[in-house]
Protein backbone atom coordinates (compact mmCIF):
# COMPACT_ATOMS: atom_id res chain seq x y z
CA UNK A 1 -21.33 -0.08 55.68
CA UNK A 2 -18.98 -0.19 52.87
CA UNK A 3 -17.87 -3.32 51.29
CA UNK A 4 -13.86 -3.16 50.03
CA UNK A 5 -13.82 -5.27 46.79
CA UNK A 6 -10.10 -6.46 45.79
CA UNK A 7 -9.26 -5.12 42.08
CA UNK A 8 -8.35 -7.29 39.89
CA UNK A 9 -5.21 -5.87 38.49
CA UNK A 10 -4.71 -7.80 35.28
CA UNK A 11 -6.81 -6.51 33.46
CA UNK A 12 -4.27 -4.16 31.28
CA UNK A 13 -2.27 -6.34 30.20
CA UNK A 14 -2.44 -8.48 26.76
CA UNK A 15 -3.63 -11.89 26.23
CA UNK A 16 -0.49 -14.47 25.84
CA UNK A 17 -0.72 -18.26 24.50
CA UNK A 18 2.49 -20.31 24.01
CA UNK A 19 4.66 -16.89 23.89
CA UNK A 20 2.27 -15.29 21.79
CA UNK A 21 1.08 -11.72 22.71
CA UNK A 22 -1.96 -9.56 21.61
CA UNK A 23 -2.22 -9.86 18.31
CA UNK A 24 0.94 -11.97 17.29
CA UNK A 25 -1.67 -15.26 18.25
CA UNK A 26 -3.92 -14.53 15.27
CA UNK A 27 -0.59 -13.95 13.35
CA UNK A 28 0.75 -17.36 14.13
CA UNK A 29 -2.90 -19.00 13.87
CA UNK A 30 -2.56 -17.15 9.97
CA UNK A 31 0.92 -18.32 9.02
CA UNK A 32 -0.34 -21.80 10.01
CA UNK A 33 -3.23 -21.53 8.01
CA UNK A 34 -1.48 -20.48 5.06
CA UNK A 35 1.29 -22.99 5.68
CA UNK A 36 -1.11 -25.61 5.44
CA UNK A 37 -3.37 -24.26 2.46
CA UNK A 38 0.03 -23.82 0.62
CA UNK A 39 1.87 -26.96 1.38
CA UNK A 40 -1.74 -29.09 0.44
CA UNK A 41 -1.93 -26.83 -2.79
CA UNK A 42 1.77 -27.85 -4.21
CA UNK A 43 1.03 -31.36 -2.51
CA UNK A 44 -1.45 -32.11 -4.61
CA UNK A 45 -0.29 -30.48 -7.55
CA UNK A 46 3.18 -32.02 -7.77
CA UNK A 47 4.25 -34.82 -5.35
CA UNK A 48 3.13 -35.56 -1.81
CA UNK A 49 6.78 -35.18 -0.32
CA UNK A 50 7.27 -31.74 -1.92
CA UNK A 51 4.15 -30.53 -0.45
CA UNK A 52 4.74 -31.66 3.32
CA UNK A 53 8.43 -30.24 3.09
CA UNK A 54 7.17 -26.70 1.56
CA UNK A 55 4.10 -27.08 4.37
CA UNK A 56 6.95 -27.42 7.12
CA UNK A 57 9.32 -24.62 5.36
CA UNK A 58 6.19 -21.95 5.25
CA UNK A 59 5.05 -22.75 8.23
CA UNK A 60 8.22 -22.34 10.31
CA UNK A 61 8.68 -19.28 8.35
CA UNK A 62 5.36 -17.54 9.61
CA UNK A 63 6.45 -18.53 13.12
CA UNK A 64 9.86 -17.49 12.89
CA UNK A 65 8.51 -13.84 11.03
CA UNK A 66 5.82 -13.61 14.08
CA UNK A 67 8.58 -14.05 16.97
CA UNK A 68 10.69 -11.08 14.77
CA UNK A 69 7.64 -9.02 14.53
CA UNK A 70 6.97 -9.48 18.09
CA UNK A 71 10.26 -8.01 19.32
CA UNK A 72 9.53 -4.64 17.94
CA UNK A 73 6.16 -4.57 20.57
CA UNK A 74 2.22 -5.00 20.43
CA UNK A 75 1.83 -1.41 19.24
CA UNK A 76 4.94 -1.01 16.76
CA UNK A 77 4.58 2.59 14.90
CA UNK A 78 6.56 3.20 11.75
CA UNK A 79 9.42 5.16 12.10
CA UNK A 80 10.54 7.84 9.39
CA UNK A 81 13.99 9.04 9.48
CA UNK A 82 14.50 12.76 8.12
CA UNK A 83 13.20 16.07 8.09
CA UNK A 84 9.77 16.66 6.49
CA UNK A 85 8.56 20.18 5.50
CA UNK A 86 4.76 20.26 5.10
CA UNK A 87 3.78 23.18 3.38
CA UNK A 88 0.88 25.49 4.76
CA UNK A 89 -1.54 27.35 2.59
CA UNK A 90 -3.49 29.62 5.16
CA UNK A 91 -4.21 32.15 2.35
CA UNK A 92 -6.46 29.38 0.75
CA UNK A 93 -8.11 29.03 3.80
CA UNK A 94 -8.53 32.15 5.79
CA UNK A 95 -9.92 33.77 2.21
CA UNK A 96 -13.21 31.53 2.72
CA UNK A 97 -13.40 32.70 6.12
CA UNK A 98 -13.22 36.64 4.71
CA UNK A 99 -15.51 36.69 2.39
């Protein structure tokens, strides 16, 4: 007899945390990272206060940058605008293949 297993059909779609997708969580997980390491650098190099303002500032930054980035899609492509003309050489080529 054959058994009928149910499929689970999530599988194809990406991993999301707090509105994060795919890769954007290690993005945001990085721009709090460096928010921190940069706000505790400039803390302790000039004043307390100045640190913990440039921590928030850098941090919402990264955040802000990730949600922008994350409009664009999971697998955004670079788009060139124009016409491109790529030249071909086949006499280079098909003369090794001659001789």
């Amino acid at each position: 007899m054959l058994r009928r297993f149910s499929i689970y059909k999530g599988l194809q779609k990406p991993l999301v945390y707090r509105g994060f997708k795919g890769k954007f969580i290690g993005w945001g997980i990085g721009s709090l990272i460096a928010g921190i390491v940069a706000g505790g650098l400039i803390g302790a190099l000039s004043s307390m206060y100045f640190g913990g303002f440039i921590t928030l500032i850098s941090i919402a930054a990264g955040i802000s940058y990730t949600f922008h980035r994350q409009k664009s899609g999971l697998h955004d492509k670079a788009r060139a605008k124009g016409v491109f003309i790529h030249p071909i050489n086949l006499k280079k080529k098909y003369a090794a293949y001659i001789s």
